[in-house]
C-alpha atoms as a PDB file:
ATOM      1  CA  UNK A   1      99.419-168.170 285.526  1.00  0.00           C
ATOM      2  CA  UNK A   2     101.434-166.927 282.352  1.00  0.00           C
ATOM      3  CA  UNK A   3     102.918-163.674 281.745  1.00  0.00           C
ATOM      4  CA  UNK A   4     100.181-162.677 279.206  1.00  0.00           C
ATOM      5  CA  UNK A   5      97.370-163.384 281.957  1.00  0.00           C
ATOM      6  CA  UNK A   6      99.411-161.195 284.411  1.00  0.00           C
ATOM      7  CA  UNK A   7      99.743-158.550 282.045  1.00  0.00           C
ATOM      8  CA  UNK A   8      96.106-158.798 281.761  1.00  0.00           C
ATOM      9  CA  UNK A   9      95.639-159.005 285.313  1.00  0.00           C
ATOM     10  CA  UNK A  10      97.373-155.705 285.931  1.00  0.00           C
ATOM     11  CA  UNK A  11      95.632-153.984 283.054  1.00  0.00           C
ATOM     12  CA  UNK A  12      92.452-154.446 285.074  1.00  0.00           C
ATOM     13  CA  UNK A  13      93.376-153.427 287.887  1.00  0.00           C
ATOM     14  CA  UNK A  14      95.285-150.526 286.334  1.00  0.00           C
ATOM     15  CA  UNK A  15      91.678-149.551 284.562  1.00  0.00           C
ATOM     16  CA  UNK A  16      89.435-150.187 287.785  1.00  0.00           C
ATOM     17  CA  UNK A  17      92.152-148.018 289.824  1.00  0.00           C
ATOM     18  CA  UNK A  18      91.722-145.180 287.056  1.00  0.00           C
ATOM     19  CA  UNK A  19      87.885-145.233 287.634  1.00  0.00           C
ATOM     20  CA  UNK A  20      88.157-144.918 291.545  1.00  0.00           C
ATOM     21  CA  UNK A  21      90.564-142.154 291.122  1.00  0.00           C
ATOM     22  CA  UNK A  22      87.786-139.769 288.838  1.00  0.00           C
ATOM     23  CA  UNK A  23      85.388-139.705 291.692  1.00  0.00           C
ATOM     24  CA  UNK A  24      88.213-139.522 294.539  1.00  0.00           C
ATOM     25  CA  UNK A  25      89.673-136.785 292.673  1.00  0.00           C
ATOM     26  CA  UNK A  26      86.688-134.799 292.103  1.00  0.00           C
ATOM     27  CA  UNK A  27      85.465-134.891 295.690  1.00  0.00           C
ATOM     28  CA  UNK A  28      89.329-134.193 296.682  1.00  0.00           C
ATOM     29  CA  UNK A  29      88.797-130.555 294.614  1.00  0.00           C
ATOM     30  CA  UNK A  30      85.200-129.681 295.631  1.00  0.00           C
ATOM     31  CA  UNK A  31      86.003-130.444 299.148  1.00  0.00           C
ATOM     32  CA  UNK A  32      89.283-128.187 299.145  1.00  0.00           C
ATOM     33  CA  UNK A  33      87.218-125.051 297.637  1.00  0.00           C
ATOM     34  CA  UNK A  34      84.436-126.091 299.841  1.00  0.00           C
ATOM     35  CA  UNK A  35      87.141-125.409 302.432  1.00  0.00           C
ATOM     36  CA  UNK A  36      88.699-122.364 301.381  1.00  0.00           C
ATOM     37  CA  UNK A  37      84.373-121.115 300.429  1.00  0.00           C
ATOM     38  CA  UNK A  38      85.665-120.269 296.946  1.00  0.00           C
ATOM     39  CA  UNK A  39      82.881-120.583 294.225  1.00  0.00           C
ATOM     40  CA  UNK A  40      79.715-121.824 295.100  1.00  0.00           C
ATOM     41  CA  UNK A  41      81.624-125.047 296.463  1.00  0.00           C
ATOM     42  CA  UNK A  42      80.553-124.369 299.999  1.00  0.00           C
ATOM     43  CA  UNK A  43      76.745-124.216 299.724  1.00  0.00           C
ATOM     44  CA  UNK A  44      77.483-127.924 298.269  1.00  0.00           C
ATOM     45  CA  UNK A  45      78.663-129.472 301.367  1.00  0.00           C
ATOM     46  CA  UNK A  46      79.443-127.709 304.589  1.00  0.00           C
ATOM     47  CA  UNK A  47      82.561-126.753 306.149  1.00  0.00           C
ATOM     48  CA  UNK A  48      83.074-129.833 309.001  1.00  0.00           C
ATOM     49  CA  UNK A  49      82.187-132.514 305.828  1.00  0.00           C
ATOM     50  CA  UNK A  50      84.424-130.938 303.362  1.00  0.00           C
ATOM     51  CA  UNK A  51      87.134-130.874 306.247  1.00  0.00           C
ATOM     52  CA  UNK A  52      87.063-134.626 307.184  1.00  0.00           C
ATOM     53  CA  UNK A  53      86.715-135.690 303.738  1.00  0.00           C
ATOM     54  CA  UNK A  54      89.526-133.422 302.205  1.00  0.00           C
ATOM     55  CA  UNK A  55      91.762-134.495 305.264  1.00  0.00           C
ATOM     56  CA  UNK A  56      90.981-138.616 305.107  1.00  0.00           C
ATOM     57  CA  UNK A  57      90.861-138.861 301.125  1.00  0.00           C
ATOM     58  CA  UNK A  58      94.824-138.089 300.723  1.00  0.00           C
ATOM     59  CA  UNK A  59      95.546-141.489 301.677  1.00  0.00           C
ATOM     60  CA  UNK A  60      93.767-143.858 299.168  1.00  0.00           C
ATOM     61  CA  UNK A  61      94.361-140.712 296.279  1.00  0.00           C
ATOM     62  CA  UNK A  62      97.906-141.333 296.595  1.00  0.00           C
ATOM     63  CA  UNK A  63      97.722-145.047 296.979  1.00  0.00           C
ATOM     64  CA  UNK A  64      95.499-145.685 294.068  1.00  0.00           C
ATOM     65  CA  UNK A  65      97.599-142.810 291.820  1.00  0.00           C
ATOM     66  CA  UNK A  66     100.972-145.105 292.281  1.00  0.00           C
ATOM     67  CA  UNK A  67      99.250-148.281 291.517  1.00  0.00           C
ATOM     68  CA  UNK A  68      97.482-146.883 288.687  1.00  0.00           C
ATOM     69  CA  UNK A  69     100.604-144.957 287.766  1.00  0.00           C
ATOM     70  CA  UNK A  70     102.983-147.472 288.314  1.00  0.00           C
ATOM     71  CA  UNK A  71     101.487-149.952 286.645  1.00  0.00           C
ATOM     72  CA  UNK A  72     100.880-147.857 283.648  1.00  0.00           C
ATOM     73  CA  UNK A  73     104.776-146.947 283.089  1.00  0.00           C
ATOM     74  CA  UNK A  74     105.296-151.049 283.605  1.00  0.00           C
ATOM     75  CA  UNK A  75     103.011-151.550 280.760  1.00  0.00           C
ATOM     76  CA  UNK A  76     104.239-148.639 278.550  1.00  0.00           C
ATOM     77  CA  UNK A  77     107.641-150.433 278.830  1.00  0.00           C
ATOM     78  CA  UNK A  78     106.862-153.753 278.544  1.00  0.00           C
ATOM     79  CA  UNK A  79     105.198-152.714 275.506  1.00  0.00           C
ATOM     80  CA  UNK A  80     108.350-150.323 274.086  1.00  0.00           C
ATOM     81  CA  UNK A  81     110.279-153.415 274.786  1.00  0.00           C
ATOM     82  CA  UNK A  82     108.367-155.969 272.262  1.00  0.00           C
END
């Protein structure tokens, strides 16, 4: 495996990472004002779902956000380099 197939490689994953984190995100927010019963959030899910999803989701939010940012800035300056 080349450099330009890893580079390719990590673009993927970088773009499959960024799709994962819209829907993680999302339910991340409606679950916290689910939580907290601001807006209409909390006739959306109730109060025990919106608790164990808002608690368990900070784990892969922050792992996908470094790989998707990390891999990003190794792009951006592989790419400033050239």
């Amino acid at each position: 495996m080349d450099r330009k197939e890893v580079f390719v490689l990590l673009s993927r994953v970088s773009r499959i990472s960024a799709w994962l984190l819209i829907p993680i995100v999302g339910l991340y927010i409606i679950s916290g004002y689910s939580m907290v019963g601001k807006y209409p959030f909390n006739e959306i899910m109730k109060l025990d779902v919106a608790n164990w999803l808002h608690l368990n989701m900070d784990i892969p939010l922050v792992i996908l956000f470094v790989l998707h940012a990390g891999i990003e800035c190794l792009l951006r300056v592989k790419k400033f380099l050239e």
